[in-house]
N, C-alpha and C. Protein backbone atom coordinates (compact mmCIF):
# COMPACT_ATOMS: atom_id res chain seq x y z
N UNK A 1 -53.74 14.70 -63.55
CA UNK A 1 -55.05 14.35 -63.04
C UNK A 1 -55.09 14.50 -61.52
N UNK A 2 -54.05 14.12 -60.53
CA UNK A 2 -54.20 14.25 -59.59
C UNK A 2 -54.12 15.56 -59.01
N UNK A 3 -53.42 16.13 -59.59
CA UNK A 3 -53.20 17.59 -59.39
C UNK A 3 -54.48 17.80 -59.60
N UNK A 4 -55.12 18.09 -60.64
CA UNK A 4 -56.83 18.43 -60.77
C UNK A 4 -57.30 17.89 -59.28
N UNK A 5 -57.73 17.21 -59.00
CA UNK A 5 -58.12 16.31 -57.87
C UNK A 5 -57.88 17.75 -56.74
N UNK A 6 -56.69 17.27 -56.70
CA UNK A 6 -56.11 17.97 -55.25
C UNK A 6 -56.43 19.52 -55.54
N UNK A 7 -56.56 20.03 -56.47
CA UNK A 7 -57.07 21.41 -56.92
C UNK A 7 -58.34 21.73 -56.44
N UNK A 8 -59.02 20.78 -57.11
CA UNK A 8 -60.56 21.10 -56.71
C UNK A 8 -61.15 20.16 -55.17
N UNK A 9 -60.27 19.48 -54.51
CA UNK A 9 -60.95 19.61 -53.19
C UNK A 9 -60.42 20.94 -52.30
N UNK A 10 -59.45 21.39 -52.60
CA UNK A 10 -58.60 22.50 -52.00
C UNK A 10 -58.86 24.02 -52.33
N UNK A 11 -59.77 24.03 -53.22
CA UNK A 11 -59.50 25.49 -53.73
C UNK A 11 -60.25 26.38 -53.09
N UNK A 12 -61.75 26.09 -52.38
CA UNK A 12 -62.21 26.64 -51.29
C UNK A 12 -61.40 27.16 -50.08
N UNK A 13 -60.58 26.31 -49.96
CA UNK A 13 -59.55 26.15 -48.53
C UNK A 13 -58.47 27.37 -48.68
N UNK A 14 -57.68 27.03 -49.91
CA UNK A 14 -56.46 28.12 -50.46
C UNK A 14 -56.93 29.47 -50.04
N UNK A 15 -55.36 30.18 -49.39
CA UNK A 15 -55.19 30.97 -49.43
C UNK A 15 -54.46 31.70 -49.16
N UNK A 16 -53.56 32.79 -49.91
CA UNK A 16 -52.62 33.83 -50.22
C UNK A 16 -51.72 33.34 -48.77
N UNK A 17 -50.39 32.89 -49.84
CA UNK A 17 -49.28 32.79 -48.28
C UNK A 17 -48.06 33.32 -49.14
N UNK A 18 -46.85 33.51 -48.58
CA UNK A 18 -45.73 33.69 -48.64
C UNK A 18 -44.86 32.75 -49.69
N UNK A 19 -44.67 33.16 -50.40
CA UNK A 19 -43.70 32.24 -51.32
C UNK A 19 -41.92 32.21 -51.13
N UNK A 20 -41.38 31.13 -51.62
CA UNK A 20 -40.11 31.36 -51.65
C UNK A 20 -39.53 32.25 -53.28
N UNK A 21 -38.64 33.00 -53.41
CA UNK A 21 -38.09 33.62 -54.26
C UNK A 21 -37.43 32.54 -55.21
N UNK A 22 -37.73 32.55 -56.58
CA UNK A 22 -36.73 31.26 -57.64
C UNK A 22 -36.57 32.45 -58.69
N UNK A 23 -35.33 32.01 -58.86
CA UNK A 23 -34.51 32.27 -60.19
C UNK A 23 -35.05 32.66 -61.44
N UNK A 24 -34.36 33.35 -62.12
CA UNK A 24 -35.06 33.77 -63.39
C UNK A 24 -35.80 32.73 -64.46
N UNK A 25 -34.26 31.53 -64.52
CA UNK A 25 -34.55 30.39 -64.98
C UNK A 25 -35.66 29.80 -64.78
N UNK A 26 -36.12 29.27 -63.27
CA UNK A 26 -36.92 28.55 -63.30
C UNK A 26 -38.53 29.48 -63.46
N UNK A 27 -38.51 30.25 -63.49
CA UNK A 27 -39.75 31.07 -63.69
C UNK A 27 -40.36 31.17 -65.54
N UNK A 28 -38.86 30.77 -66.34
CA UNK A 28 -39.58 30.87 -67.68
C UNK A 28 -38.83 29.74 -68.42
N UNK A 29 -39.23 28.72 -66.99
CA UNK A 29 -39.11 27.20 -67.83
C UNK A 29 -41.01 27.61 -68.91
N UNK A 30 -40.73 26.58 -70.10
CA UNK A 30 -41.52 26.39 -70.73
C UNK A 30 -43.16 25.57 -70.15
N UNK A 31 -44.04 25.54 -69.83
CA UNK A 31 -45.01 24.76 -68.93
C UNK A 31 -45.14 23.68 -69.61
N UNK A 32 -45.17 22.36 -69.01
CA UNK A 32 -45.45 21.18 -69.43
C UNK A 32 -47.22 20.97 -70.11
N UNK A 33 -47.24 19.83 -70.98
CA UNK A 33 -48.64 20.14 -71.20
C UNK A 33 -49.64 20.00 -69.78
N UNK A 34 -49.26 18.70 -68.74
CA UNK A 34 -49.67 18.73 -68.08
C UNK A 34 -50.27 20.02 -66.97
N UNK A 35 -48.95 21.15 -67.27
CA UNK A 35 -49.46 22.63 -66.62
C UNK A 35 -50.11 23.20 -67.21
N UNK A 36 -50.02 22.94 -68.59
CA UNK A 36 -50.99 23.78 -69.54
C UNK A 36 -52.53 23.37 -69.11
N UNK A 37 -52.79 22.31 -69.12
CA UNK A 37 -54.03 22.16 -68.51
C UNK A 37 -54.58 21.96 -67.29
N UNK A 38 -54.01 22.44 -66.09
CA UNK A 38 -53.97 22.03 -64.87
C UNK A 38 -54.70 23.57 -65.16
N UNK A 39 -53.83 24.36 -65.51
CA UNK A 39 -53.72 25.95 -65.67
C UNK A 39 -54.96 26.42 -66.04
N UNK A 40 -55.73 26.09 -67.19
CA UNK A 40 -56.32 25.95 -68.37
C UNK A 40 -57.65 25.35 -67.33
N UNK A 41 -57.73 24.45 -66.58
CA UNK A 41 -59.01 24.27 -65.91
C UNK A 41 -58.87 24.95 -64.45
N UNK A 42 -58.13 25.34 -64.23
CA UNK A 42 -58.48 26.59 -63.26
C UNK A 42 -58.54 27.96 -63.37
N UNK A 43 -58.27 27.97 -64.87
CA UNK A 43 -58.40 29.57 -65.04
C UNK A 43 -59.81 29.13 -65.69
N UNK A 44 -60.53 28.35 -65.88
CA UNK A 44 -62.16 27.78 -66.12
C UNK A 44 -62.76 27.55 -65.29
N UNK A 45 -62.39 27.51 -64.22
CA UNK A 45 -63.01 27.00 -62.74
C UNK A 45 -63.34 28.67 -61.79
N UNK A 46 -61.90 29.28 -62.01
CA UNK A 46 -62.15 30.75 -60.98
C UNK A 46 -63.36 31.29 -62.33
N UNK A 47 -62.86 31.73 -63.40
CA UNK A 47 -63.80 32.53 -64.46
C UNK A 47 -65.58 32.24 -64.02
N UNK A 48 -65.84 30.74 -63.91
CA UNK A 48 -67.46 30.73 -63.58
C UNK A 48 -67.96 30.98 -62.07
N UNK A 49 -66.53 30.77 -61.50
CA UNK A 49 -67.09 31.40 -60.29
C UNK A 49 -66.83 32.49 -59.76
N UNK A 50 -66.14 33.50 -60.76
CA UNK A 50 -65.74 34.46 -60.53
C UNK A 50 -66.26 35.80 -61.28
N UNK A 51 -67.81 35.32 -61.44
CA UNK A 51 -68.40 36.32 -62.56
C UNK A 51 -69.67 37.42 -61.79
N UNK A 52 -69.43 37.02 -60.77
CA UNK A 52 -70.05 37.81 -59.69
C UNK A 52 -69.31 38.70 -58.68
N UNK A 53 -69.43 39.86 -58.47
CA UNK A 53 -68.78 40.45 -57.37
C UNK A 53 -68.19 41.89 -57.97
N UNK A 54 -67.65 42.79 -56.76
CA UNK A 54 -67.28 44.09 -57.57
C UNK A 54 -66.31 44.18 -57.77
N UNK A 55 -65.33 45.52 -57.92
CA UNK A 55 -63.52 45.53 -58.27
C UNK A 55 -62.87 45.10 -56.63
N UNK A 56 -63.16 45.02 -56.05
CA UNK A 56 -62.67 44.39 -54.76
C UNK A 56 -62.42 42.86 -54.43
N UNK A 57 -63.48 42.42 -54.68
CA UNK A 57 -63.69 41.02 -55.09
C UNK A 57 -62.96 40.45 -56.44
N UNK A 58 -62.68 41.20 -57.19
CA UNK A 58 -61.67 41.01 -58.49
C UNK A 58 -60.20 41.36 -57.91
N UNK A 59 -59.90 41.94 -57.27
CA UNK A 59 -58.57 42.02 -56.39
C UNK A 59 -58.11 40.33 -55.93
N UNK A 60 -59.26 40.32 -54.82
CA UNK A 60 -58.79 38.92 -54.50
C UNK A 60 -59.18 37.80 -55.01
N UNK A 61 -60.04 38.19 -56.55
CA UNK A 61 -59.74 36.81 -57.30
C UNK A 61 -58.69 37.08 -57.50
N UNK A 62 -57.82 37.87 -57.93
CA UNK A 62 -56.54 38.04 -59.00
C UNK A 62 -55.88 37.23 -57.88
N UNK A 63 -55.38 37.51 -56.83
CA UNK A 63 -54.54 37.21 -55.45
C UNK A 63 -54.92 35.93 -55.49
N UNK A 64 -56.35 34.86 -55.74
CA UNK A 64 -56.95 33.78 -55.29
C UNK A 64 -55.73 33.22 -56.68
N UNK A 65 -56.50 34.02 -57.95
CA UNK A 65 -55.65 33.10 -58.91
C UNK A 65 -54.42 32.92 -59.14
N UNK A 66 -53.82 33.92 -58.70
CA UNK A 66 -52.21 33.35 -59.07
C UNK A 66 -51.76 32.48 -57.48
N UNK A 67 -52.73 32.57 -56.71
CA UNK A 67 -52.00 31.09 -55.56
C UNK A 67 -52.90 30.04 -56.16
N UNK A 68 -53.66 30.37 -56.46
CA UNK A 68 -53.67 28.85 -57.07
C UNK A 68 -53.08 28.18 -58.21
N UNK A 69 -53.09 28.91 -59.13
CA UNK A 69 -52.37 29.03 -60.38
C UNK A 69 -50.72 28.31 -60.11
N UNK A 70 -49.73 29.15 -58.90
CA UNK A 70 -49.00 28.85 -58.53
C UNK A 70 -49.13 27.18 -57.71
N UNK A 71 -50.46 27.10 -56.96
CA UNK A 71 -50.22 25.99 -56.16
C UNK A 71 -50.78 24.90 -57.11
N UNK A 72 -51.30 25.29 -58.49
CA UNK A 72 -51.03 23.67 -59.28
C UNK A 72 -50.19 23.21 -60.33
N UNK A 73 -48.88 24.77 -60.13
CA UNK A 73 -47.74 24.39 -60.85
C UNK A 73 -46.93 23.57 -59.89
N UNK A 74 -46.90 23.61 -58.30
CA UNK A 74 -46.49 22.78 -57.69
C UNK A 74 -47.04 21.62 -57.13
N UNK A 75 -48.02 21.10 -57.61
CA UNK A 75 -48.82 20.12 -57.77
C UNK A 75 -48.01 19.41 -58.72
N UNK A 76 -48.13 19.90 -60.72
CA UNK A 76 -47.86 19.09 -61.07
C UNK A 76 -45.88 18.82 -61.07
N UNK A 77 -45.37 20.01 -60.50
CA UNK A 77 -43.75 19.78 -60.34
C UNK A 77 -43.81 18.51 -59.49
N UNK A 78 -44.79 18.23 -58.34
CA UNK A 78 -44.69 17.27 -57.10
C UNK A 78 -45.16 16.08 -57.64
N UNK A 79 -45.93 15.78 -58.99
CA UNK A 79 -46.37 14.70 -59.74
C UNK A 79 -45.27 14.55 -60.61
N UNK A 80 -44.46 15.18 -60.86
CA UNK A 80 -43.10 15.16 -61.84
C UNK A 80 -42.09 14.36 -61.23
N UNK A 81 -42.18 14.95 -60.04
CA UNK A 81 -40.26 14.41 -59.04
C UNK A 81 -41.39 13.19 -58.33
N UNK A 82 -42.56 12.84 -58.18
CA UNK A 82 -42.75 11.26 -57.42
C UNK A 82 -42.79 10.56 -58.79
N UNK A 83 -43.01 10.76 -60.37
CA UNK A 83 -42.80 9.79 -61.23
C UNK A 83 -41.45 9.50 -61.81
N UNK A 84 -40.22 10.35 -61.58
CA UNK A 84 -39.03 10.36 -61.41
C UNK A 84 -38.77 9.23 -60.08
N UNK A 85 -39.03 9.40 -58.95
CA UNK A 85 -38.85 8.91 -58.12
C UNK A 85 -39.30 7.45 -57.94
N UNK A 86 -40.05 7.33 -58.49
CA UNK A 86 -40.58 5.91 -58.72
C UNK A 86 -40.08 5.18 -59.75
N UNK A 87 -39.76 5.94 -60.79
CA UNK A 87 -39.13 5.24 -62.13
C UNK A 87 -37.32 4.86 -61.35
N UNK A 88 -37.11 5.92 -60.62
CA UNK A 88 -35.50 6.07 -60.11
C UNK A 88 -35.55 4.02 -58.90
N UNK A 89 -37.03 4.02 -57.91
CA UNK A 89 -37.01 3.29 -57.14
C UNK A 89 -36.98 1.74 -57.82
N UNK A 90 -37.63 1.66 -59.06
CA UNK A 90 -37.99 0.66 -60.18
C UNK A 90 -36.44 0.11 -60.73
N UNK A 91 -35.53 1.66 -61.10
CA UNK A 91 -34.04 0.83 -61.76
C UNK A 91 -33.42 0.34 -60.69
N UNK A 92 -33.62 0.91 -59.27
CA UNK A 92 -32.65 0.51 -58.15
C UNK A 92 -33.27 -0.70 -57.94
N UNK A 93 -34.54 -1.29 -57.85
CA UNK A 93 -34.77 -2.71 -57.48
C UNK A 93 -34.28 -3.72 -58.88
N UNK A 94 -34.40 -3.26 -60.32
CA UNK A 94 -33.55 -3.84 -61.07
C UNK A 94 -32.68 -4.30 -60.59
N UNK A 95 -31.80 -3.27 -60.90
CA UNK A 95 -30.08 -2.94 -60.63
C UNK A 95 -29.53 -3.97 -59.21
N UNK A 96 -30.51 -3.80 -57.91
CA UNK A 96 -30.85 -4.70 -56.85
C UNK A 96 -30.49 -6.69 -57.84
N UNK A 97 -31.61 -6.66 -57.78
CA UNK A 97 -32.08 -7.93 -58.40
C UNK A 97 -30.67 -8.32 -59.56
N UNK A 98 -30.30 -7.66 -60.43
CA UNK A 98 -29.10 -8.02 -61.04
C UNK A 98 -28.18 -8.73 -60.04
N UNK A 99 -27.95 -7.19 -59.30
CA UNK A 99 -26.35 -7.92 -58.14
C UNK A 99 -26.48 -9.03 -57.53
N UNK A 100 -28.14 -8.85 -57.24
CA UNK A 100 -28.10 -10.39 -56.45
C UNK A 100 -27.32 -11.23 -57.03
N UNK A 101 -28.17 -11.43 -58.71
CA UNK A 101 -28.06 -12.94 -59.63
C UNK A 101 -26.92 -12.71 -59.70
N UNK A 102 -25.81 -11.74 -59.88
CA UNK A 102 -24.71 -11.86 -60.45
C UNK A 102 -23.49 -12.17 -58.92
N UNK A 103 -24.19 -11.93 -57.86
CA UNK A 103 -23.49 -12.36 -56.27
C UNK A 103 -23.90 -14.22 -56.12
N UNK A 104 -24.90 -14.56 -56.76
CA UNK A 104 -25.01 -15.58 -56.82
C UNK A 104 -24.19 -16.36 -57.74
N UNK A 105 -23.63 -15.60 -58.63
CA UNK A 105 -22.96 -16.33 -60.02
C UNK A 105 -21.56 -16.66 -59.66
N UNK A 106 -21.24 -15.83 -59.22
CA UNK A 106 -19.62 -15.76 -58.59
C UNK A 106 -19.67 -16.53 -57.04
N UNK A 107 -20.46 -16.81 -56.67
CA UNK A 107 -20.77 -17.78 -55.11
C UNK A 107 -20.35 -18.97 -56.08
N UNK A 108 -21.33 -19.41 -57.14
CA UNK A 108 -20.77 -20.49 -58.17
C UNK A 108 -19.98 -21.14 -58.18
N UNK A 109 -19.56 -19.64 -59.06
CA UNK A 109 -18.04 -19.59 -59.79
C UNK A 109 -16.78 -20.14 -58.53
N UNK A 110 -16.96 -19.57 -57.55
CA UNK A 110 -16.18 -19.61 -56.54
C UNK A 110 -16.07 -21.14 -56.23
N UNK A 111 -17.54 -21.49 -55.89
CA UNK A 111 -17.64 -22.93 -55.45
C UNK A 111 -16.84 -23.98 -57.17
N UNK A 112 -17.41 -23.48 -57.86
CA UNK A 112 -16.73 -24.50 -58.66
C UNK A 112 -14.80 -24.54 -59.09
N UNK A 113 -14.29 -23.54 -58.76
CA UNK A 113 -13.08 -23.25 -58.82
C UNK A 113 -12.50 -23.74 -57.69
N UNK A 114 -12.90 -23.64 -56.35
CA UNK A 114 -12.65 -24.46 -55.31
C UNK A 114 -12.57 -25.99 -55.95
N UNK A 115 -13.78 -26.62 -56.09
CA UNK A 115 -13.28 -28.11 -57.13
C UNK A 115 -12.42 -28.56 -58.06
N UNK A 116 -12.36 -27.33 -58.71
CA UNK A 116 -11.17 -27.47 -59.78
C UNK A 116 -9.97 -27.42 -59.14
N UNK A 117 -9.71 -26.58 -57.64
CA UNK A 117 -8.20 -26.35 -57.24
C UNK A 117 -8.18 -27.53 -56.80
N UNK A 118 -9.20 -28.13 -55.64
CA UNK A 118 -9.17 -29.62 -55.22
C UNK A 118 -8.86 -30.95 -55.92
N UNK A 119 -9.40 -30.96 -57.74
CA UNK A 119 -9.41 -31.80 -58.29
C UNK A 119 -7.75 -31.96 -58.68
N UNK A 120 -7.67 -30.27 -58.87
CA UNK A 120 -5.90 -30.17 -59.49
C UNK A 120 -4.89 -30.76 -58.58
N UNK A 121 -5.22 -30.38 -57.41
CA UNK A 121 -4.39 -30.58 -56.26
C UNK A 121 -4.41 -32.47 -55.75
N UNK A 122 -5.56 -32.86 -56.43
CA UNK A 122 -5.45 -34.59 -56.20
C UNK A 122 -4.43 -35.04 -57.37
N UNK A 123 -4.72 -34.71 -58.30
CA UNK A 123 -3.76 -34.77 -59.62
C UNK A 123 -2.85 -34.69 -59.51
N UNK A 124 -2.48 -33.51 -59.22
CA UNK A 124 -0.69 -32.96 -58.76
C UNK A 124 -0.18 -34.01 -57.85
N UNK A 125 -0.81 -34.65 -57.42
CA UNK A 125 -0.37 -35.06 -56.19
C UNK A 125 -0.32 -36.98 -56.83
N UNK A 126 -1.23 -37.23 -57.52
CA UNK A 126 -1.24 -38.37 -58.02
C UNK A 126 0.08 -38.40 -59.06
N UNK A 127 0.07 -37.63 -60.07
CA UNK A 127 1.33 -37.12 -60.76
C UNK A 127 2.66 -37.58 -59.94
N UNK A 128 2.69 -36.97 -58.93
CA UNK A 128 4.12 -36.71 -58.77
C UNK A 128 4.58 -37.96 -57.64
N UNK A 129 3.35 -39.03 -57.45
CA UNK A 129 3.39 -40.51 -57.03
C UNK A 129 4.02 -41.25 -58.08
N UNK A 130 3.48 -40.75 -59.04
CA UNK A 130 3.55 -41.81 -60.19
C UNK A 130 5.00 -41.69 -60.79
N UNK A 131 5.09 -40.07 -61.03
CA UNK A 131 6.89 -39.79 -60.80
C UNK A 131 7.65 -40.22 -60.44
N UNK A 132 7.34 -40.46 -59.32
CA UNK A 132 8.14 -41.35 -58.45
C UNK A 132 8.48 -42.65 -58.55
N UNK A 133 7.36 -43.03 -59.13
CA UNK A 133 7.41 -44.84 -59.17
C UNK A 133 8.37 -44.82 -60.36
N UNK A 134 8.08 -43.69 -61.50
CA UNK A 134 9.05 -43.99 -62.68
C UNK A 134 10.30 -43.64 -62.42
N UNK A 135 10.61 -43.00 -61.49
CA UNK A 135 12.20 -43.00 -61.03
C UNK A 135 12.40 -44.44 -60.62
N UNK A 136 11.74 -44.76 -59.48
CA UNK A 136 12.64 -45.78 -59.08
C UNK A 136 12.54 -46.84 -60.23
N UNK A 137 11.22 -47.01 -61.08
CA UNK A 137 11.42 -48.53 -62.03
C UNK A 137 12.81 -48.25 -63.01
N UNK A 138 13.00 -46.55 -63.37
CA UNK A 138 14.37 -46.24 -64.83
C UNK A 138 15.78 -46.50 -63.17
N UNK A 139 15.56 -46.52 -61.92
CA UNK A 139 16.58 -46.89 -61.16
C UNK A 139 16.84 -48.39 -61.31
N UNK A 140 15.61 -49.13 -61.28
CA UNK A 140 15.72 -50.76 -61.42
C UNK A 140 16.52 -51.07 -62.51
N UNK A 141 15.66 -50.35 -63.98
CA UNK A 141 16.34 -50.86 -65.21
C UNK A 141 17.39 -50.96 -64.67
N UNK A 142 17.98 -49.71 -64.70
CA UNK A 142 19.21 -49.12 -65.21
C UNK A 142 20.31 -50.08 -64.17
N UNK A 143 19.92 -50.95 -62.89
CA UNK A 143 20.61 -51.48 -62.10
C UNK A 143 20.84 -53.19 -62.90
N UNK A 144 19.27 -53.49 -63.41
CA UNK A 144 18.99 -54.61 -64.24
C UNK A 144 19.90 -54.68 -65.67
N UNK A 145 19.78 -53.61 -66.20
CA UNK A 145 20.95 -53.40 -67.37
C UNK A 145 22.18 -53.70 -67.29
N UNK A 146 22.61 -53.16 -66.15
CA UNK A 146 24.24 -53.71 -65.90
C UNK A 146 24.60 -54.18 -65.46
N UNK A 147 23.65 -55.27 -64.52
CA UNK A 147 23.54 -57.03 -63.68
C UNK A 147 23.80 -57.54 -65.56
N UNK A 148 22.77 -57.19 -66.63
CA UNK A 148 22.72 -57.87 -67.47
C UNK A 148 24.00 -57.90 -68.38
N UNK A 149 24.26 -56.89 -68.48
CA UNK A 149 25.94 -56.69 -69.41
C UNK A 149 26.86 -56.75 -68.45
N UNK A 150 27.00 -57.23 -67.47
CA UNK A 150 28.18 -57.92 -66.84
C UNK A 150 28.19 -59.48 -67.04
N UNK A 151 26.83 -59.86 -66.87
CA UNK A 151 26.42 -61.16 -66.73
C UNK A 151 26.95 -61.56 -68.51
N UNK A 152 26.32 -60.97 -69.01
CA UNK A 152 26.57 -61.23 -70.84
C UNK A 152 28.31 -61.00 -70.85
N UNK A 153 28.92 -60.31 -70.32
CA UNK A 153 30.90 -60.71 -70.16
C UNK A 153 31.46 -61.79 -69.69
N UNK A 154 30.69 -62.38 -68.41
CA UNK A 154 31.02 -63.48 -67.97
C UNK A 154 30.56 -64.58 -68.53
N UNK A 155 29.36 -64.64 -69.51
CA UNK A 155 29.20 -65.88 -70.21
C UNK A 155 30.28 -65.87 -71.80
N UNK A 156 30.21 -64.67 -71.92
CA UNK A 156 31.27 -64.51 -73.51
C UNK A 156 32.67 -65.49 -72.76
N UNK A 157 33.32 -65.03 -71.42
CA UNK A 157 34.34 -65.31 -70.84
C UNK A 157 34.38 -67.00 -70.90
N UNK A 158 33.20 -67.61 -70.12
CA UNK A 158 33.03 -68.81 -69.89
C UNK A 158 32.96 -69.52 -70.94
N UNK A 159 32.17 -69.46 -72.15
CA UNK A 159 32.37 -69.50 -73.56
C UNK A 159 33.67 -69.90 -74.12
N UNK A 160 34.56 -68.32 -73.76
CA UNK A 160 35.83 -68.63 -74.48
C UNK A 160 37.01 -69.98 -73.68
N UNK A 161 36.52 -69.62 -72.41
CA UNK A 161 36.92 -70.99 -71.71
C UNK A 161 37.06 -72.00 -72.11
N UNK A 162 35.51 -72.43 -72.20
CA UNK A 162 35.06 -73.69 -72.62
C UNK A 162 35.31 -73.94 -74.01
N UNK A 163 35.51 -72.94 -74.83
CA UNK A 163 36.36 -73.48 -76.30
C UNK A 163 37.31 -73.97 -75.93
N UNK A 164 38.09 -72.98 -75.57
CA UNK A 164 39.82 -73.35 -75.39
C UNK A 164 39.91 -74.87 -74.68
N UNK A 165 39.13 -75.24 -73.66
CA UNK A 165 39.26 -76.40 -72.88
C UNK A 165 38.84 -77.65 -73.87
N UNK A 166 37.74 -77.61 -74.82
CA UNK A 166 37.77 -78.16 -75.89
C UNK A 166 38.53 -78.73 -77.11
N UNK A 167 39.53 -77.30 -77.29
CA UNK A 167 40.43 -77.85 -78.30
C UNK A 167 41.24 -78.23 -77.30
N UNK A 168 41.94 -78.58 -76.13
CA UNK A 168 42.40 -79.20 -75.43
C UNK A 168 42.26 -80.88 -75.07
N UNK A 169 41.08 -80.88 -75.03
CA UNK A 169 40.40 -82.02 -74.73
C UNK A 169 40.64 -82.72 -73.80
N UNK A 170 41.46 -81.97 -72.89
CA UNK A 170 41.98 -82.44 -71.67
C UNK A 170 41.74 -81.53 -70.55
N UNK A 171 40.50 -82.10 -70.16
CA UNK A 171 39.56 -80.97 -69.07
C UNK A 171 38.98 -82.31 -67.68
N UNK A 172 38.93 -81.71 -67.01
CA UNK A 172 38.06 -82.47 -65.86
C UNK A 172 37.09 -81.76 -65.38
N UNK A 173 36.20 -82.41 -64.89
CA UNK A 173 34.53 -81.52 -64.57
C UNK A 173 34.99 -81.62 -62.59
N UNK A 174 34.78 -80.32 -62.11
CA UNK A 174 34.82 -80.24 -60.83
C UNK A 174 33.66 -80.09 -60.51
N UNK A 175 33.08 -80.54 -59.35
CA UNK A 175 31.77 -79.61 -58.67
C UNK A 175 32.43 -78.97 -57.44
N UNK A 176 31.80 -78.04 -56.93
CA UNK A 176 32.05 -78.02 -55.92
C UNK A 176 30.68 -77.60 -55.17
N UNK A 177 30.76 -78.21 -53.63
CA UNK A 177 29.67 -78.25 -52.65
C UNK A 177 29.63 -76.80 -51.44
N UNK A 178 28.98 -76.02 -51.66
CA UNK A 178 29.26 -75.35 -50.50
C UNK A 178 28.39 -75.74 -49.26
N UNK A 179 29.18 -75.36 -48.30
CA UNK A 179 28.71 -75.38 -47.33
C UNK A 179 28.40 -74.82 -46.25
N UNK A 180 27.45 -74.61 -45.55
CA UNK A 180 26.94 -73.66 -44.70
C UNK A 180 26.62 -74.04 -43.36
């Protein structure tokens, strides 16, 4: 459509210039429908106004029509590569907008893993307090244990004493006072 547009304010104006040389290829690409009718209303547009005049004037319609002909195949090629170009500008602001959310996700991620190393690192650290305390209390036992089984020898001892002094029955009670 715009190509039409730009066709028919221009076509008074057009006229016969120099082209660049293209490839075999691109000369018998297939025409889009859009060229088909770009084509199709300017070969309807020169025809009614081109029904007057002699073989001279049919010269430079022929010359009028194939630059124009030509200049609204590059019309609609130039409506082709800006809707490419716009569809291309549309995934990049996607694609944009993703990285953000996903630069934001890992900012997160980051921040919350920082807490977790912090939380670990209070832990670790509470842990290996508490470690500690259980060393020294299995140091206490283990000092308390054998205050206690020495202590439990010397009463078995005193015990056997105090039998023996029994079947004796000939004992005297000492105190003694210390003094300091």
């Amino acid at each position: 459509m715009a190509a039409m547009e730009a066709l028919q304010s221009t076509s008074a104006l057009l006229e016969p210039q120099t082209l660049t040389e293209i490839s075999d290829d691109e000369v018998n690409l297939p025409p889009s429908d859009d060229e088909d009718d770009a084509l199709a209303a300017a070969k309807k547009e020169l025809s009614i106004m081109g029904t007057e005049g002699d073989a001279a004037e049919d010269k430079d319609d022929a010359v009028k029509l194939d630059s124009q002909v030509n200049g609204v195949m590059v019309l609609s090629l130039l409506d082709k590569i800006i809707g490419a170009v716009d569809q291309i500008q549309q995934t990049q602001s996607g694609l944009e907008a993703r990285q953000q959310e996903m630069e934001r996700s890992v900012t997160s991620i980051q921040g919350d893993l920082t807490k977790l190393s912090k939380s670990h690192s209070t832990t670790s650290n509470s842990v290996n307090k508490m470690m500690e305390k259980v060393r020294k209390v299995s140091v206490n036992v283990k000092t308390v244990r054998a205050t206690l089984e020495k202590q439990g020898g010397q009463i078995k001892k005193l015990e056997s004493n105090e039998a023996e002094l029994l079947k004796r029955r000939n004992f005297k009670v000492m105190i003694y006072q210390v003094r300091e």
